[in-house]
Protein backbone atom coordinates (compact mmCIF):
# COMPACT_ATOMS: atom_id res chain seq x y z
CA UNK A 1 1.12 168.14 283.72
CA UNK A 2 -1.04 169.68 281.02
CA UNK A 3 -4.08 172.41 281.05
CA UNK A 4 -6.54 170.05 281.50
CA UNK A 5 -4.92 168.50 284.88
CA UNK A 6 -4.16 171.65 286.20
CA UNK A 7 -7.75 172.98 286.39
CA UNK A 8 -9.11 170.63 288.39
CA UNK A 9 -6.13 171.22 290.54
CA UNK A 10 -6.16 174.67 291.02
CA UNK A 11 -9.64 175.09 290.90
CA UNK A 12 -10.72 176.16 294.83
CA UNK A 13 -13.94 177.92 293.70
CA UNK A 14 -17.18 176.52 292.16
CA UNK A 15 -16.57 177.34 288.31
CA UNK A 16 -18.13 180.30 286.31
CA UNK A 17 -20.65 178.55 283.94
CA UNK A 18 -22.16 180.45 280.72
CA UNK A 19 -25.71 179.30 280.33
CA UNK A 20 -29.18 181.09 279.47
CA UNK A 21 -31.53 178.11 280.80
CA UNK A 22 -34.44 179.37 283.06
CA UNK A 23 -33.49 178.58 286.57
CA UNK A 24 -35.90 175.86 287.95
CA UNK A 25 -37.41 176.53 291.22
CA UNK A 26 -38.26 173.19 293.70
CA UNK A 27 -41.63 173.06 295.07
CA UNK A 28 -42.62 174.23 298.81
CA UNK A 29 -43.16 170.41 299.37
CA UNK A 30 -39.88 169.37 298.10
CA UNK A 31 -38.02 172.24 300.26
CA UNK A 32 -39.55 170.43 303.30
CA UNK A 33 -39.09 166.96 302.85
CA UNK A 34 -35.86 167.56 301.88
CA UNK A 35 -34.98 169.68 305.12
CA UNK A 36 -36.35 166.70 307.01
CA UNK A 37 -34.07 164.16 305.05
CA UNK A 38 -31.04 166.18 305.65
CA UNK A 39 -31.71 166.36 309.34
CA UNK A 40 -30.74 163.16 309.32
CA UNK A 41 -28.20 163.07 306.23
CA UNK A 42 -26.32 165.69 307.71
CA UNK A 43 -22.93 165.16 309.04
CA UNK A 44 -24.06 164.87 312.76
CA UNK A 45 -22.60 163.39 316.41
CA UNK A 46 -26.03 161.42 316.75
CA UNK A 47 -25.93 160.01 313.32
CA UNK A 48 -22.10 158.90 313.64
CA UNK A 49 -22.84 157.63 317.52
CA UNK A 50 -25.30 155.42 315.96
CA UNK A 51 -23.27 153.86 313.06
CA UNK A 52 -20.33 153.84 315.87
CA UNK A 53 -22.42 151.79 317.86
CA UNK A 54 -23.74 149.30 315.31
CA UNK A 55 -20.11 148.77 314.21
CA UNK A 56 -19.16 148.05 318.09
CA UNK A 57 -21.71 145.07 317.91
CA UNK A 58 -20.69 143.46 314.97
CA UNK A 59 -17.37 143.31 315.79
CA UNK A 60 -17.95 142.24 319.50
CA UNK A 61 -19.76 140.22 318.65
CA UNK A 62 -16.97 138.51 316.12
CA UNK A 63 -14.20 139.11 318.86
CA UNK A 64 -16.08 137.81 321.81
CA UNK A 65 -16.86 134.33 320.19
CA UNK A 66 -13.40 133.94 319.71
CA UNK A 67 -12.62 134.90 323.47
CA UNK A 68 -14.60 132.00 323.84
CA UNK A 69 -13.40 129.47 321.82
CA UNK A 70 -10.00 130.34 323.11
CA UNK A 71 -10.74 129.66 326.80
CA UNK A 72 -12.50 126.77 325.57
CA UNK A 73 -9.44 125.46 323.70
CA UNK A 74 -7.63 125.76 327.15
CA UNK A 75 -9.61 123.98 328.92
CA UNK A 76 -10.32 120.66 326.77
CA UNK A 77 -7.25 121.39 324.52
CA UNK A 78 -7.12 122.31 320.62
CA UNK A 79 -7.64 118.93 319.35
CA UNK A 80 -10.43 117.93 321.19
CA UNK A 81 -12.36 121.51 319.79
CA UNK A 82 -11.16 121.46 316.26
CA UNK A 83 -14.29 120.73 314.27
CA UNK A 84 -15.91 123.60 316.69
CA UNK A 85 -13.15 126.23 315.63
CA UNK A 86 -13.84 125.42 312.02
CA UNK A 87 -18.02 126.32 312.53
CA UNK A 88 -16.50 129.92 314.65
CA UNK A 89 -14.49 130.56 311.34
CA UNK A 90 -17.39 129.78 309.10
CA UNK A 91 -19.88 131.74 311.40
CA UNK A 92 -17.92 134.42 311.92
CA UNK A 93 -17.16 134.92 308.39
CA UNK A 94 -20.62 135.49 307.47
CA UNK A 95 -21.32 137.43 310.10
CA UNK A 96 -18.54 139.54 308.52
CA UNK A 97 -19.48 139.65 305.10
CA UNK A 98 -23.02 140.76 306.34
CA UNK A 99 -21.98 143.50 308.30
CA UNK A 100 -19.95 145.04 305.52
CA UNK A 101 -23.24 144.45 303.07
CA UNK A 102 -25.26 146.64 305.81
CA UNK A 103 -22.73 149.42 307.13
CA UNK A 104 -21.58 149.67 303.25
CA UNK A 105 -19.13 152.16 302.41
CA UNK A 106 -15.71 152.32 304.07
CA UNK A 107 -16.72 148.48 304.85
CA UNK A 108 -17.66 147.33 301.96
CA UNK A 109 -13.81 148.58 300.80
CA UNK A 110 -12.16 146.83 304.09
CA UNK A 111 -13.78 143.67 302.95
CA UNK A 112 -12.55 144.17 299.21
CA UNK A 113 -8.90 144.73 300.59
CA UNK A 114 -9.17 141.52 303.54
CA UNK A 115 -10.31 139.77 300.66
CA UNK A 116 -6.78 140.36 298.86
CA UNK A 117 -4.48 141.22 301.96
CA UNK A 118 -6.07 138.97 304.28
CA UNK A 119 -3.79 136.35 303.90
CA UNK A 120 -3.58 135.90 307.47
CA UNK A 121 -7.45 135.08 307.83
CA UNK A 122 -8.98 131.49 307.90
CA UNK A 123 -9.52 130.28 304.15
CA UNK A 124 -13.02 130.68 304.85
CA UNK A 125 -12.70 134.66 305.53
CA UNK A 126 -11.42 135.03 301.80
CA UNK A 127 -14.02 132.69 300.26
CA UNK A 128 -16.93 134.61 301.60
CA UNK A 129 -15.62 138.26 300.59
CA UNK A 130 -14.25 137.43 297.30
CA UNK A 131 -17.48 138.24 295.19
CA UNK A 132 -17.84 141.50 297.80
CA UNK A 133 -18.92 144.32 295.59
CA UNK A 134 -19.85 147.59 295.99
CA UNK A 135 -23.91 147.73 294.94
CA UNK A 136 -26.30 150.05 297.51
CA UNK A 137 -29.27 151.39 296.03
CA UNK A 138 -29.36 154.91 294.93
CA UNK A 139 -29.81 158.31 297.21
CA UNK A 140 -32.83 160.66 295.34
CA UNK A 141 -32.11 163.40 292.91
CA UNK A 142 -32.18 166.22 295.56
CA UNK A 143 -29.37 164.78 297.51
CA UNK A 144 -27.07 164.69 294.55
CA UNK A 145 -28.40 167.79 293.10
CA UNK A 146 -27.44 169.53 297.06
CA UNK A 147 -24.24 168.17 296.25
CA UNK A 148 -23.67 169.19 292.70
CA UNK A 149 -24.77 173.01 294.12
CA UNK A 150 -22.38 173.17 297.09
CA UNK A 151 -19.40 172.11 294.62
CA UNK A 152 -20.16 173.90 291.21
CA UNK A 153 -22.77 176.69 292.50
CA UNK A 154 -25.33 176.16 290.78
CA UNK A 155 -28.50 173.45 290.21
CA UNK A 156 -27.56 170.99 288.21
CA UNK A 157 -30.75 172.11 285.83
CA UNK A 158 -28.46 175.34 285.43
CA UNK A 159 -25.41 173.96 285.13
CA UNK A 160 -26.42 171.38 282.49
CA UNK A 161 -29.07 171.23 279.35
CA UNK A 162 -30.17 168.01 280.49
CA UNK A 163 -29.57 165.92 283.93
CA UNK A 164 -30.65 162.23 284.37
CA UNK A 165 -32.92 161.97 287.39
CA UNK A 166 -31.52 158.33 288.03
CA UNK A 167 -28.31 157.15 288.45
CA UNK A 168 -26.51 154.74 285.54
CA UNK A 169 -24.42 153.55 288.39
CA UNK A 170 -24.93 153.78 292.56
CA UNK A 171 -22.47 153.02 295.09
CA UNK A 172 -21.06 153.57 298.71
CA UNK A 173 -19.48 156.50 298.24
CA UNK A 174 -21.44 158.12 295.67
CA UNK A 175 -23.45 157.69 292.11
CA UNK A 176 -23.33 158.79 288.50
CA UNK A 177 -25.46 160.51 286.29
CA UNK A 178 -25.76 160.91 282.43
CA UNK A 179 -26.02 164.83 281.59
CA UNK A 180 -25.96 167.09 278.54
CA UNK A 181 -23.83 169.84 278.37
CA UNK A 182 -24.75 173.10 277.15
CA UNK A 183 -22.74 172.95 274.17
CA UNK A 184 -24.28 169.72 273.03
CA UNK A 185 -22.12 167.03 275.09
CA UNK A 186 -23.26 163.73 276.26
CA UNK A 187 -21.40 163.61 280.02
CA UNK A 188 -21.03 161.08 282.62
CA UNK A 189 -21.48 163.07 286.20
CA UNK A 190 -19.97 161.50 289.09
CA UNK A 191 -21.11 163.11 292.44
CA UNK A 192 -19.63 162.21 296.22
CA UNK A 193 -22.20 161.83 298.95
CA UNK A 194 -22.32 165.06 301.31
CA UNK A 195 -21.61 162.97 304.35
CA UNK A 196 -19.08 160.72 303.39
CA UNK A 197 -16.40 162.52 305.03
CA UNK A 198 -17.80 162.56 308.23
CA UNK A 199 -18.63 158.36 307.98
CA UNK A 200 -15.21 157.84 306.59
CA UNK A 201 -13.53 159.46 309.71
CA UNK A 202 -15.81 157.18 312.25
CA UNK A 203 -15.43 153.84 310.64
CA UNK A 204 -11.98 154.38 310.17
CA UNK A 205 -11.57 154.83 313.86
CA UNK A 206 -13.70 152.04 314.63
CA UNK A 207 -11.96 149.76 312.16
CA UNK A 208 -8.28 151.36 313.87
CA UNK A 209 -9.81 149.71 316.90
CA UNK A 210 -11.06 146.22 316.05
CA UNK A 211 -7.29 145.82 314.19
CA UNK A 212 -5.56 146.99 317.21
CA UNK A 213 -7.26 144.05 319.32
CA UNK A 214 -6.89 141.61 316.78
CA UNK A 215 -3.24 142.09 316.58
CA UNK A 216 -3.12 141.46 320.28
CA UNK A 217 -4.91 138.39 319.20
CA UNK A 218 -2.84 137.64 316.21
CA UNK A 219 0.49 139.21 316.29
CA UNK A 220 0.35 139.64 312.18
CA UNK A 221 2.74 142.27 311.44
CA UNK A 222 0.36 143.29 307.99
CA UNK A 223 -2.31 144.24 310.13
CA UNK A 224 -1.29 147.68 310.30
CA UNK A 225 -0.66 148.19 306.54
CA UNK A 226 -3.89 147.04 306.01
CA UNK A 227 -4.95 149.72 307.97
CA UNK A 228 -2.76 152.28 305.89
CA UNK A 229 -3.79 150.75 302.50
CA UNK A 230 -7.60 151.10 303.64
CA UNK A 231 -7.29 154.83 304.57
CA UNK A 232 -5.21 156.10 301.48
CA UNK A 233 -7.72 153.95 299.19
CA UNK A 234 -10.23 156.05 300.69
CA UNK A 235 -8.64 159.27 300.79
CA UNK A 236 -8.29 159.30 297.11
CA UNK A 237 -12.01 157.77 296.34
CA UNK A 238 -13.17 160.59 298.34
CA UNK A 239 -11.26 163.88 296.24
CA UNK A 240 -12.65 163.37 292.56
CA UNK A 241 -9.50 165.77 291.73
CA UNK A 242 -7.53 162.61 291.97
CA UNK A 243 -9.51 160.55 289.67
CA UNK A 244 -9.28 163.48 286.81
CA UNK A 245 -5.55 163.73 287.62
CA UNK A 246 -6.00 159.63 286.20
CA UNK A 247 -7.81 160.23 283.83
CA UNK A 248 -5.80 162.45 282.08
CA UNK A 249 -2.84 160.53 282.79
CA UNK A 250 -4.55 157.10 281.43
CA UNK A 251 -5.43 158.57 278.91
CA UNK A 252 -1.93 159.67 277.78
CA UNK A 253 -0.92 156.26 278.42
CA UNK A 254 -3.36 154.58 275.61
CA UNK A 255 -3.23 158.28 273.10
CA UNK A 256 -1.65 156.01 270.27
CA UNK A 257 -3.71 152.97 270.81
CA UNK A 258 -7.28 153.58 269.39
CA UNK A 259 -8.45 149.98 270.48
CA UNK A 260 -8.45 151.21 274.41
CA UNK A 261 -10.96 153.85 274.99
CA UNK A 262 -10.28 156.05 278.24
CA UNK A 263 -13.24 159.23 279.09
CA UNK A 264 -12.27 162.61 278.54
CA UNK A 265 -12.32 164.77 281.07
CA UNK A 266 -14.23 167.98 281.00
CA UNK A 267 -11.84 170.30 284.15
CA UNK A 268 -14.49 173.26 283.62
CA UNK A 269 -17.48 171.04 285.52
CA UNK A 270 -15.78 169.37 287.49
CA UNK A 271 -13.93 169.66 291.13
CA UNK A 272 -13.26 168.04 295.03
CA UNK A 273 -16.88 166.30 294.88
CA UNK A 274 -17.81 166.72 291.42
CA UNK A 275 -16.28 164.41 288.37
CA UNK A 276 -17.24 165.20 284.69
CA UNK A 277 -16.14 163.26 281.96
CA UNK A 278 -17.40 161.93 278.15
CA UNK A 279 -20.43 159.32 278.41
CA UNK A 280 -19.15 156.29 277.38
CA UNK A 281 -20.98 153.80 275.85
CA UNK A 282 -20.61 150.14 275.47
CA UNK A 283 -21.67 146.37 276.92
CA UNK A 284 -20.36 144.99 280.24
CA UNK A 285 -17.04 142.63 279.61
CA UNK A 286 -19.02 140.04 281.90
CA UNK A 287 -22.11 140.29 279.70
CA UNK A 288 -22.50 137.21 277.80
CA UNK A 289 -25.65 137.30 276.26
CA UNK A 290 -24.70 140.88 275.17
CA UNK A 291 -21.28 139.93 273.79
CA UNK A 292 -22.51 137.41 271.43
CA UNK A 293 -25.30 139.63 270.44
CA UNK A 294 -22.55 141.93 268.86
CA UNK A 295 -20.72 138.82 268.14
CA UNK A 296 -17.94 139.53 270.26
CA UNK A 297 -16.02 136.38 271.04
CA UNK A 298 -14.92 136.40 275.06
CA UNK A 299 -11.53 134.90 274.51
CA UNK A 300 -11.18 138.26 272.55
CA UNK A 301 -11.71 140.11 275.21
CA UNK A 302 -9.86 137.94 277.62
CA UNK A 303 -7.39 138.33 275.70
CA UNK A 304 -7.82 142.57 275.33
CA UNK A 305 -7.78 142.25 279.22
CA UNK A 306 -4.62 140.95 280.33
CA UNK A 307 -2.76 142.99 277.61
CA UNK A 308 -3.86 145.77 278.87
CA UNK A 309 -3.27 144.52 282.21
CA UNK A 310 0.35 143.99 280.78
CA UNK A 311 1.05 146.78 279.32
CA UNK A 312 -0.28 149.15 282.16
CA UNK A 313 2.29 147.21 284.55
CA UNK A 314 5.19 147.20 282.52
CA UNK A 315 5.00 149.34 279.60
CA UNK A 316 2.91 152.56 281.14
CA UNK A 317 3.92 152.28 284.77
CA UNK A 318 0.45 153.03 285.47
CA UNK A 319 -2.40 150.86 286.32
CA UNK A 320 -5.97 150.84 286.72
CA UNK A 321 -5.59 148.96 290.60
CA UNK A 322 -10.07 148.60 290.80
CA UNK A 323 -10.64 146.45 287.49
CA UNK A 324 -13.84 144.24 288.30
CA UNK A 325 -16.65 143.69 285.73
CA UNK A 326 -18.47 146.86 286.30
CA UNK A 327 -15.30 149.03 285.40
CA UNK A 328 -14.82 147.67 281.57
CA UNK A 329 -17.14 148.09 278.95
CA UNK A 330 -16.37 146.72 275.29
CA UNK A 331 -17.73 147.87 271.79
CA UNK A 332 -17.58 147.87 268.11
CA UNK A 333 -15.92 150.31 266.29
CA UNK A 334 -16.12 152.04 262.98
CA UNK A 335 -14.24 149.23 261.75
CA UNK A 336 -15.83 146.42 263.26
CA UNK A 337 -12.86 146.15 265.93
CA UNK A 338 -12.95 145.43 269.41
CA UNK A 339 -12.91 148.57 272.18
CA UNK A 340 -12.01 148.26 275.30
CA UNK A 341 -13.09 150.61 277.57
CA UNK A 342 -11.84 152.20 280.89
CA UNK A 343 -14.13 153.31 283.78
CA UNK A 344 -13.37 154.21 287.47
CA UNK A 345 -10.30 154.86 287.42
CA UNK A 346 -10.28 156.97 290.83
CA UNK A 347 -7.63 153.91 292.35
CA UNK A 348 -5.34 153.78 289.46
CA UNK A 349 -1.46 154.04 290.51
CA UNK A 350 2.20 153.81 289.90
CA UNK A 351 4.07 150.96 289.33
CA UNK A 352 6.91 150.95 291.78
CA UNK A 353 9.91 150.21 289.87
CA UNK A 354 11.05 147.62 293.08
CA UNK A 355 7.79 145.44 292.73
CA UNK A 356 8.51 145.08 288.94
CA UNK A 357 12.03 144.33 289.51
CA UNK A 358 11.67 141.79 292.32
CA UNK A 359 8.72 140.28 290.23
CA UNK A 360 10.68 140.17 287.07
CA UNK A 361 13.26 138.30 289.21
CA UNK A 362 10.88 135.81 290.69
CA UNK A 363 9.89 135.04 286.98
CA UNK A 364 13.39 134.49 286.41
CA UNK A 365 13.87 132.42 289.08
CA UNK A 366 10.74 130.30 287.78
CA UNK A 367 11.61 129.68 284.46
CA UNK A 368 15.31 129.03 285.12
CA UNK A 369 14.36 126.94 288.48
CA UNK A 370 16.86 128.99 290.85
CA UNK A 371 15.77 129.51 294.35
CA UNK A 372 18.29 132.16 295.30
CA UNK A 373 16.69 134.28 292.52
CA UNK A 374 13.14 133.88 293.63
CA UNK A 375 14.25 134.84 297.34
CA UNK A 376 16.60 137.90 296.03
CA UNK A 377 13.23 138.74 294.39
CA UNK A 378 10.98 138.42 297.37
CA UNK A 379 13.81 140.58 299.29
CA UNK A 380 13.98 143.42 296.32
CA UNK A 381 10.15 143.37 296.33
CA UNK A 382 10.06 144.28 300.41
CA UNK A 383 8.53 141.26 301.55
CA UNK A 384 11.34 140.66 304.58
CA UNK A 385 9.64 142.03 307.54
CA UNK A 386 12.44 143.83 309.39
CA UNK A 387 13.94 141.39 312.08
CA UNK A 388 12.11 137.78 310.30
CA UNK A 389 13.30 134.95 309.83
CA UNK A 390 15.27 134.95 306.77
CA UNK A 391 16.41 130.97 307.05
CA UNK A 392 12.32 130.17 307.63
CA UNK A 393 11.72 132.02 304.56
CA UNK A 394 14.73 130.16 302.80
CA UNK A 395 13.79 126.90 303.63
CA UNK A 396 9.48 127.29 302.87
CA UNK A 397 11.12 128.63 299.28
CA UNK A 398 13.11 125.49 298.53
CA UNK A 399 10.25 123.64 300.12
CA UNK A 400 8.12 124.90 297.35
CA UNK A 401 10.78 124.46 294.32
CA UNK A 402 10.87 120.64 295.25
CA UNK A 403 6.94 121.11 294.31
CA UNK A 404 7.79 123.34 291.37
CA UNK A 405 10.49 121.01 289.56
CA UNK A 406 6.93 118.91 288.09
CA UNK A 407 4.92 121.95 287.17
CA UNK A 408 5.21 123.20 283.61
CA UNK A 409 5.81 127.10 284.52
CA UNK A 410 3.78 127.88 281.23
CA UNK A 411 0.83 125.89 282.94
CA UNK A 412 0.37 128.01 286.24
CA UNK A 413 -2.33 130.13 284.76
CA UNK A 414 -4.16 127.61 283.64
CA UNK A 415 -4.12 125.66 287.27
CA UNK A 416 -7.39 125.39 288.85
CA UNK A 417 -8.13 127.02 292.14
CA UNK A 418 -7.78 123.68 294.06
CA UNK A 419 -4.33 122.72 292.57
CA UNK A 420 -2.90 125.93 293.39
CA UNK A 421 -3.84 125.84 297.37
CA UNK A 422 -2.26 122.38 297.57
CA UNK A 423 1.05 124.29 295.73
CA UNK A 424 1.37 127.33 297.42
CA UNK A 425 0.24 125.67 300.93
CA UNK A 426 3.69 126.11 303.29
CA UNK A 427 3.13 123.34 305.21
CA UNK A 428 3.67 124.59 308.10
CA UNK A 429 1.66 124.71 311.54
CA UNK A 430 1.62 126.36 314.56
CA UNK A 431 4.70 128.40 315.69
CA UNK A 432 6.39 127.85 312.56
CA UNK A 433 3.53 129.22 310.83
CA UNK A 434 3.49 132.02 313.34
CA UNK A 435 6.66 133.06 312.85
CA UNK A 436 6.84 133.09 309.21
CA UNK A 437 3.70 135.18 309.08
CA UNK A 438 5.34 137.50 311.34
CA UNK A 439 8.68 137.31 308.87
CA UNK A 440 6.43 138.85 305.73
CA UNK A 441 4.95 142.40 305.18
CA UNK A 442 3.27 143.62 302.73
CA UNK A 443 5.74 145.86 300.80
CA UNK A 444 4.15 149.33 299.78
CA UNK A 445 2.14 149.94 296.17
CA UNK A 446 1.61 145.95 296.32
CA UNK A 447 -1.93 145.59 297.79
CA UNK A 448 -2.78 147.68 294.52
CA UNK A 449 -1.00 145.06 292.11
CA UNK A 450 -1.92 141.96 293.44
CA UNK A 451 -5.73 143.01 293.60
CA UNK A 452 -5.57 144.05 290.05
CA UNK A 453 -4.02 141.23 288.78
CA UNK A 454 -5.70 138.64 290.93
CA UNK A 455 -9.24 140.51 289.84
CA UNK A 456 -8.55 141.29 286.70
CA UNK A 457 -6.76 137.60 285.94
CA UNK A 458 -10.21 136.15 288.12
CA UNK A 459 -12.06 137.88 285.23
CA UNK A 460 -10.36 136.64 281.94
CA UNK A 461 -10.17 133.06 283.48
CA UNK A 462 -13.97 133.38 283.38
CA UNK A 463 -14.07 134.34 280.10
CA UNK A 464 -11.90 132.18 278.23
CA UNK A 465 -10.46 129.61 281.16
CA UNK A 466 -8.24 128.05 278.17
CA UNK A 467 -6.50 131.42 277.89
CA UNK A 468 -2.65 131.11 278.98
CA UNK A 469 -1.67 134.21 280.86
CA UNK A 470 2.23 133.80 280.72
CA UNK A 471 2.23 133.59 277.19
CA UNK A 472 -0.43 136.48 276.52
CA UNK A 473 1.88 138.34 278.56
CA UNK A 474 5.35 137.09 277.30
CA UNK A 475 5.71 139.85 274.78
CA UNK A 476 5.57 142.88 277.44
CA UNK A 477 7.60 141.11 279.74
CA UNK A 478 10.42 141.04 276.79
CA UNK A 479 9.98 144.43 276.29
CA UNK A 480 10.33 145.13 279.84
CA UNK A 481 13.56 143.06 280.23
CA UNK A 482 15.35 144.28 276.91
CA UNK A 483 14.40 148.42 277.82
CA UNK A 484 15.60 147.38 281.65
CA UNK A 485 19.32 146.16 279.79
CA UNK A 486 19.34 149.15 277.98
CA UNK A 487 18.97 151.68 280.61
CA UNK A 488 21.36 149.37 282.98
């Protein structure tokens, strides 16, 4: 762990910062309607009853219409009340996906992590919170700047040359700000909210709740990592120490590659609810009209994308696990070359050396059309729920190699959304399907992989849909199989 790292780590006390800039004084009217805003901004038991109870009704009210449409089901039987049950699922999802829009923060991230775990969840569910993201608008300058002074002691007009009064960038959880430094530094200044600690422990107790009854509902034995995945996501999205730990670590990872661009960290302004790092400049990877102004081709970038992607996974052992649009930004060099950089990286992890090892066999077991391999990978991976049914699981596998033997494994990236359902679809119903749900879990460190690849892989179909995947990837995946032989 180097200097850097360790500052943020050890630091326990707002930093001593050299500066001679006048100390800037708010006005009598901003010290009062401030002290009325925090009244209500403030961590407090009528402010959490509130958002406790607005929670309660949307979920009641999701529950209860399935209450009904279960009794319903018993009386005229399931057939009869098929069509019906499709409209609840339909309804219900949206009623979802709007209630996570309005209570925003820790629901906005359940509905990003249903949207990738929620296997379990009518196809509807995963349709409507797929495009989910993360966009509130932004709390006022004193807010943030009561923030910045509670973690660094001092006004941000005293702790920087220059402050941005609005954000660059606004979300659930908190908001960034372009600043100077005093010693001439263009900085990126990411500040938590001062209450999110306090909304983070409610909703996650509400949300502990509504999961409890739906596994009475739906004995799915994921539930319950779903829950742990949700509330160690958070717990590092809400201690900015993390996120410099990754920073410094990503940008180890990428030192000798000057084609990925990762920001600096700055340890001496930065701590628990306070992030400083280098501004960063550059165009949005989703940005088309801005791409071809520079005349930046998108199958570059594509491209750029999944060997990063690659290489993080296989060569680093350390991935950024958040990587939608907002979180890349691309530029020109010196040169004229193509930059690729990395933002956000607060949810980056570790590759577990089982998940690459179990996937690695799975690929294997693709290319060489063996089904014992692919099921020794699924079992290396930790995808056997203890006690399931391992001859379910061995038969839905060679039910899907009889699909397999007419797909060209080179072509599965390049299958459309449609064609892959009918592929991956078990075919099974009722307590078959039951009990091979209740036969998987969701192995630990892969909620992180699967949403970064199925984002990130979302994202560079969009760009270049012609792209293959498998062969972008096929040189890291060598590299990863010959160093494996090596060391074994």
């Amino acid at each position: 762990m180097n200097t850097a790292e360790n500052a943020v780590i050890r630091s326990a006390e707002p930093p001593t910062i050299a500066t001679n800039a006048p100390p800037t004084s708010p006005s009598a009217v901003d010290i009062v309607r401030e002290r009325l805003r925090s009244v209500w901004a403030r961590p407090s038991t009528l402010r959490a009853t509130v958002r406790l109870a607005r929670a309660m009704m949307w979920f009641g009210l999701i529950l209860g219409s399935y209450r009904l449409q279960r009794g319903l089901e018993r009386l005229f039987g399931e057939a009869r009340l098929r069509a019906r049950r499709e409209r609840v699922h339909a309804r219900n999802a949206r009623r979802f996906y709007r209630a996570c829009l309005k209570m925003r923060g820790v629901y906005i991230k359940l509905g990003q992590v249903l949207s990738v775990m929620g296997s379990f969840l009518p196809p509807v569910y995963l349709k409507e919170l797929e495009g989910l993201q993360d966009r509130v608008p932004a709390r006022r300058f004193p807010a943030v700047a009561r923030s910045i002074e509670r973690a660094l002691g001092m006004h941000p007009d005293i702790v920087f040359a220059e402050f941005d009064r609005a954000p660059v960038a606004a979300a659930s959880l908190g908001q960034v700000h372009r600043a100077v430094t005093h010693d001439g530094r263009e900085v990126a200044v990411k500040v938590l909210y001062d209450d999110v600690d306090s909304v983070m422990k409610v909703d996650l107790k509400v949300i502990g709740w509504a999961l409890r009854v739906v596994r009475r509902m739906m004995p799915v034995g994921q539930l319950g990592r779903l829950h742990q995945q949700l509330t160690e996501m958070l717990s590092q999205e809400t201690d900015l120490r993390h996120e410099a730990r990754c920073l410094v670590r990503m940008g180890t990872c990428f030192a000798q590659d000057a084609s990925v661009v990762v920001p600096g960290l700055v340890a001496e302004l930065s701590s628990r609810e306070v992030l400083t790092m280098t501004f960063e400049r550059g165009v949005k990877v989703s940005d088309a009209a801005e791409l071809a102004r520079l005349g930046i081709a998108p199958q570059a970038v594509a491209r750029k994308l999944v060997e990063v992607m690659f290489h993080q996974l296989l060569v680093a052992g350390f991935f950024h696990a958040d990587p939608h649009p907002g979180n890349f930004f691309v530029r020109k060099d010196a040169a004229g070359g193509l930059q690729l950089v990395l933002l956000d990286l607060g949810s980056a992890q570790e590759t577990r050396p089982e998940l690459v090892g179990g996937l690695m066999q799975i690929l294997a077991g693709l290319m060489g059309r063996d089904d014992g391999k692919v099921l020794t990978g699924i079992e290396t991976m930790g995808f056997i729920a203890e006690g399931g049914d391992r001859g379910l699981l061995e038969t839905t596998v060679r039910r899907y190699f009889e699909r397999l033997l007419d797909v060209d494994p080179m072509a599965f990236a390049a299958m459309d959304h449609e064609s892959a359902n009918a592929l991956l679809d078990p075919g099974l119903k009722g307590r078959e399907l039951k009990r091979l749900m209740q036969s998987i879990e969701y192995p630990e460190g892969w909620f992180y992989v699967e949403r970064a690849a199925v984002m990130l892989f979302g994202m560079s179909s969009t760009l270049a849909p012609s792209l293959n995947l498998l062969q972008v990837g096929f040189p890291f995946v060598a590299r990863y199989l010959a160093a494996s032989h090596r060391a074994g």
